[in-house]
PDB file of N, CA and C in Angstrom:
ATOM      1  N   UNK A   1     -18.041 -19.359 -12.634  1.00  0.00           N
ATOM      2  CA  UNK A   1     -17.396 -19.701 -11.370  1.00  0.00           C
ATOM      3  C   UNK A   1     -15.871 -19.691 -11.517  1.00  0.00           C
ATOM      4  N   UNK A   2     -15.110 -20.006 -12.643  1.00  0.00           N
ATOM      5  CA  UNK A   2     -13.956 -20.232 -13.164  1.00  0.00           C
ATOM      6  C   UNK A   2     -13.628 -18.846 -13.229  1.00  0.00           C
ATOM      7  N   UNK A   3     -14.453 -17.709 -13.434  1.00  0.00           N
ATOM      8  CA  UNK A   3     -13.289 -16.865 -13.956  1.00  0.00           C
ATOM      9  C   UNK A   3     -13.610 -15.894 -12.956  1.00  0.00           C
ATOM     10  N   UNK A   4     -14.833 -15.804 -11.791  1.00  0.00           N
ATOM     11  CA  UNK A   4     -15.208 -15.007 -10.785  1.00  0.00           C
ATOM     12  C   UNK A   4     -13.814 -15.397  -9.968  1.00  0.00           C
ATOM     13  N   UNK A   5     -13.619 -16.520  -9.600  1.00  0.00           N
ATOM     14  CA  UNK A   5     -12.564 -16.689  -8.607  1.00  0.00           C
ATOM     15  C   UNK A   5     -11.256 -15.781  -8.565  1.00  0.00           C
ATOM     16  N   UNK A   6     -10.593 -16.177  -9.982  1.00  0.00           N
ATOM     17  CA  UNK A   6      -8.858 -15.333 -10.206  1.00  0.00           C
ATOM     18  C   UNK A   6      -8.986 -13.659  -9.650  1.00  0.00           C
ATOM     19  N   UNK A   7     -10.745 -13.099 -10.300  1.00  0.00           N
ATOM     20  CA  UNK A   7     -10.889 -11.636 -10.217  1.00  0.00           C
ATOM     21  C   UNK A   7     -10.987 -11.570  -8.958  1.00  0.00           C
ATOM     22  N   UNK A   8     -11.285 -12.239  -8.077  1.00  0.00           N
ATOM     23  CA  UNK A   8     -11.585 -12.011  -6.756  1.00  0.00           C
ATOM     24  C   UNK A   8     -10.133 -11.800  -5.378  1.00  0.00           C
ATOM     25  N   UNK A   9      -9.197 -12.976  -6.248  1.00  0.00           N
ATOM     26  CA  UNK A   9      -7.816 -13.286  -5.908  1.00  0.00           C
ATOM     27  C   UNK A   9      -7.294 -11.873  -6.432  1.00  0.00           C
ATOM     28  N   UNK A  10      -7.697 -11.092  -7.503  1.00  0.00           N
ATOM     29  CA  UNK A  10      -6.754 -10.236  -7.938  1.00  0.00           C
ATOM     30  C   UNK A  10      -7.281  -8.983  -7.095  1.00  0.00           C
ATOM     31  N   UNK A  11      -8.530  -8.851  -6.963  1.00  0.00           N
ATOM     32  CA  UNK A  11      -9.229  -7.793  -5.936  1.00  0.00           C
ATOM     33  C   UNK A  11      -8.530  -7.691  -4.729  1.00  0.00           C
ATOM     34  N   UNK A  12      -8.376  -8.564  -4.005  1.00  0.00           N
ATOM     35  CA  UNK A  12      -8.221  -9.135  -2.574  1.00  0.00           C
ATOM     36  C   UNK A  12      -6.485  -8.575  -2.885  1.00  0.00           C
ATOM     37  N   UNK A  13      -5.583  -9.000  -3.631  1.00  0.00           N
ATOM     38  CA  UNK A  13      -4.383  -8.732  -3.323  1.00  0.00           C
ATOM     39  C   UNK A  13      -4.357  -7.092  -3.931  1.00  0.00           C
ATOM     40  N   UNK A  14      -4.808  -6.451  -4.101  1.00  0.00           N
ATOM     41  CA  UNK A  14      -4.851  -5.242  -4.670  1.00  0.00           C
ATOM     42  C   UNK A  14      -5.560  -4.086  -3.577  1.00  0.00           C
ATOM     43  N   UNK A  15      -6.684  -4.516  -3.220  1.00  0.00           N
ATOM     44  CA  UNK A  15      -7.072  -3.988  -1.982  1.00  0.00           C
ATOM     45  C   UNK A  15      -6.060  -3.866  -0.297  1.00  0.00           C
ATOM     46  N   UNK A  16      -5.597  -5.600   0.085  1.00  0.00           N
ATOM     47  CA  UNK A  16      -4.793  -5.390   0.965  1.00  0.00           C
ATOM     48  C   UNK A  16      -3.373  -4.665   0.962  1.00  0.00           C
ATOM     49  N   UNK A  17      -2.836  -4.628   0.013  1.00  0.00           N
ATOM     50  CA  UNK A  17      -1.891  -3.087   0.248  1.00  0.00           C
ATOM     51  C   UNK A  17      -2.251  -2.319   0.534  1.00  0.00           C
ATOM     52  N   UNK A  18      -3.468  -1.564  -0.100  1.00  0.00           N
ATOM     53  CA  UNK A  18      -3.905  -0.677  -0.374  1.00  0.00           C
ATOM     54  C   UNK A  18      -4.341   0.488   0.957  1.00  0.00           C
ATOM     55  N   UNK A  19      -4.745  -0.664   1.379  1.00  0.00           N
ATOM     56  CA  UNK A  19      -5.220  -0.860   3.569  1.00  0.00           C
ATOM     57  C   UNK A  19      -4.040  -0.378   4.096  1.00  0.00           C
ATOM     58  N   UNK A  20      -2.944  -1.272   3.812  1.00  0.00           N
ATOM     59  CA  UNK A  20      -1.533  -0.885   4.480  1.00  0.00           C
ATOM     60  C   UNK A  20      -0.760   0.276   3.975  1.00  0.00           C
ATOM     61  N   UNK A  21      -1.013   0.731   2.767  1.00  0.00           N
ATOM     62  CA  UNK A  21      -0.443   2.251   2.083  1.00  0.00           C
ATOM     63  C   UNK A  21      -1.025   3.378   3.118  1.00  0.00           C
ATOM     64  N   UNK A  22      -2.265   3.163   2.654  1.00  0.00           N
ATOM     65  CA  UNK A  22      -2.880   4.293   2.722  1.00  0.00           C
ATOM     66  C   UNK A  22      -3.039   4.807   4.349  1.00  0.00           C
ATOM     67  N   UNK A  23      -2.909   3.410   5.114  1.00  0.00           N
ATOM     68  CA  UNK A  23      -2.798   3.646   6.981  1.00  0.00           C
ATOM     69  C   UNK A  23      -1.755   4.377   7.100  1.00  0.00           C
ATOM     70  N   UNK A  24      -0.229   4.026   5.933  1.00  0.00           N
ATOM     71  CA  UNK A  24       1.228   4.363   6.357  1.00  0.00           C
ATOM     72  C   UNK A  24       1.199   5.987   6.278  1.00  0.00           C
ATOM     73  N   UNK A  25       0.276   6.333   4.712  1.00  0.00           N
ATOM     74  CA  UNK A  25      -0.230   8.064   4.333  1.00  0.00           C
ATOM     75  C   UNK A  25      -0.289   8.805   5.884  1.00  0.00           C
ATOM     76  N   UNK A  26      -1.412   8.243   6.806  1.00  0.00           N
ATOM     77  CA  UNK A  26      -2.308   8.660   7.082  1.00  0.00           C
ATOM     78  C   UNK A  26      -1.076   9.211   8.649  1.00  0.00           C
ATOM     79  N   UNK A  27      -0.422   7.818   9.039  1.00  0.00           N
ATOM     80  CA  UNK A  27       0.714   7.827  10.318  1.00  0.00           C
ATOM     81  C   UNK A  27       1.840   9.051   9.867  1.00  0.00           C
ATOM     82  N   UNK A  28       1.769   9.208   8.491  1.00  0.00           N
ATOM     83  CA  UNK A  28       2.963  10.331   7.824  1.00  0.00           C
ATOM     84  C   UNK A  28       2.926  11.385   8.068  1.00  0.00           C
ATOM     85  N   UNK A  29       1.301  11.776   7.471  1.00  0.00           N
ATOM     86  CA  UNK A  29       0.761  13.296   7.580  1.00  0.00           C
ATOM     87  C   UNK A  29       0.529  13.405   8.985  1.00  0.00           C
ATOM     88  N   UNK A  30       0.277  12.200  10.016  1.00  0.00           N
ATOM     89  CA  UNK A  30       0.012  12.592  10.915  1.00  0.00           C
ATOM     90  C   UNK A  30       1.033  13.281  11.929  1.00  0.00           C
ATOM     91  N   UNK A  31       2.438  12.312  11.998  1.00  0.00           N
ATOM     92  CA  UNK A  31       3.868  12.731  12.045  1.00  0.00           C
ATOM     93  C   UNK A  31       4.549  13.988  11.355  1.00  0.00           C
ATOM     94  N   UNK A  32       4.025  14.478  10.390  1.00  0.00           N
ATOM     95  CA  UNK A  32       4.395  15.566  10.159  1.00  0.00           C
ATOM     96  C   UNK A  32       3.595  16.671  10.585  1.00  0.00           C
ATOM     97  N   UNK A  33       2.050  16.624  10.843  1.00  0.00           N
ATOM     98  CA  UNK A  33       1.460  17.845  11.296  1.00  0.00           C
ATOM     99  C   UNK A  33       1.717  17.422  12.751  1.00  0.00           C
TER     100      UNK A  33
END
């Protein structure tokens, strides 16, 4: 239970950029084509 938690905290902040990168990719290529 102790060590599921931190990995979960580290998932979670690693994923939500990830959401916001990859939307910014997506508005880029879309702006450029």
């Amino acid at each position: 239970m102790m060590y599921e938690q931190p990995q979960y905290e580290i998932e979670n902040s690693v994923i939500a950029p990830g959401i916001a990168y990859a939307s910014f990719l997506i508005s880029l290529i879309v702006w450029i084509a």
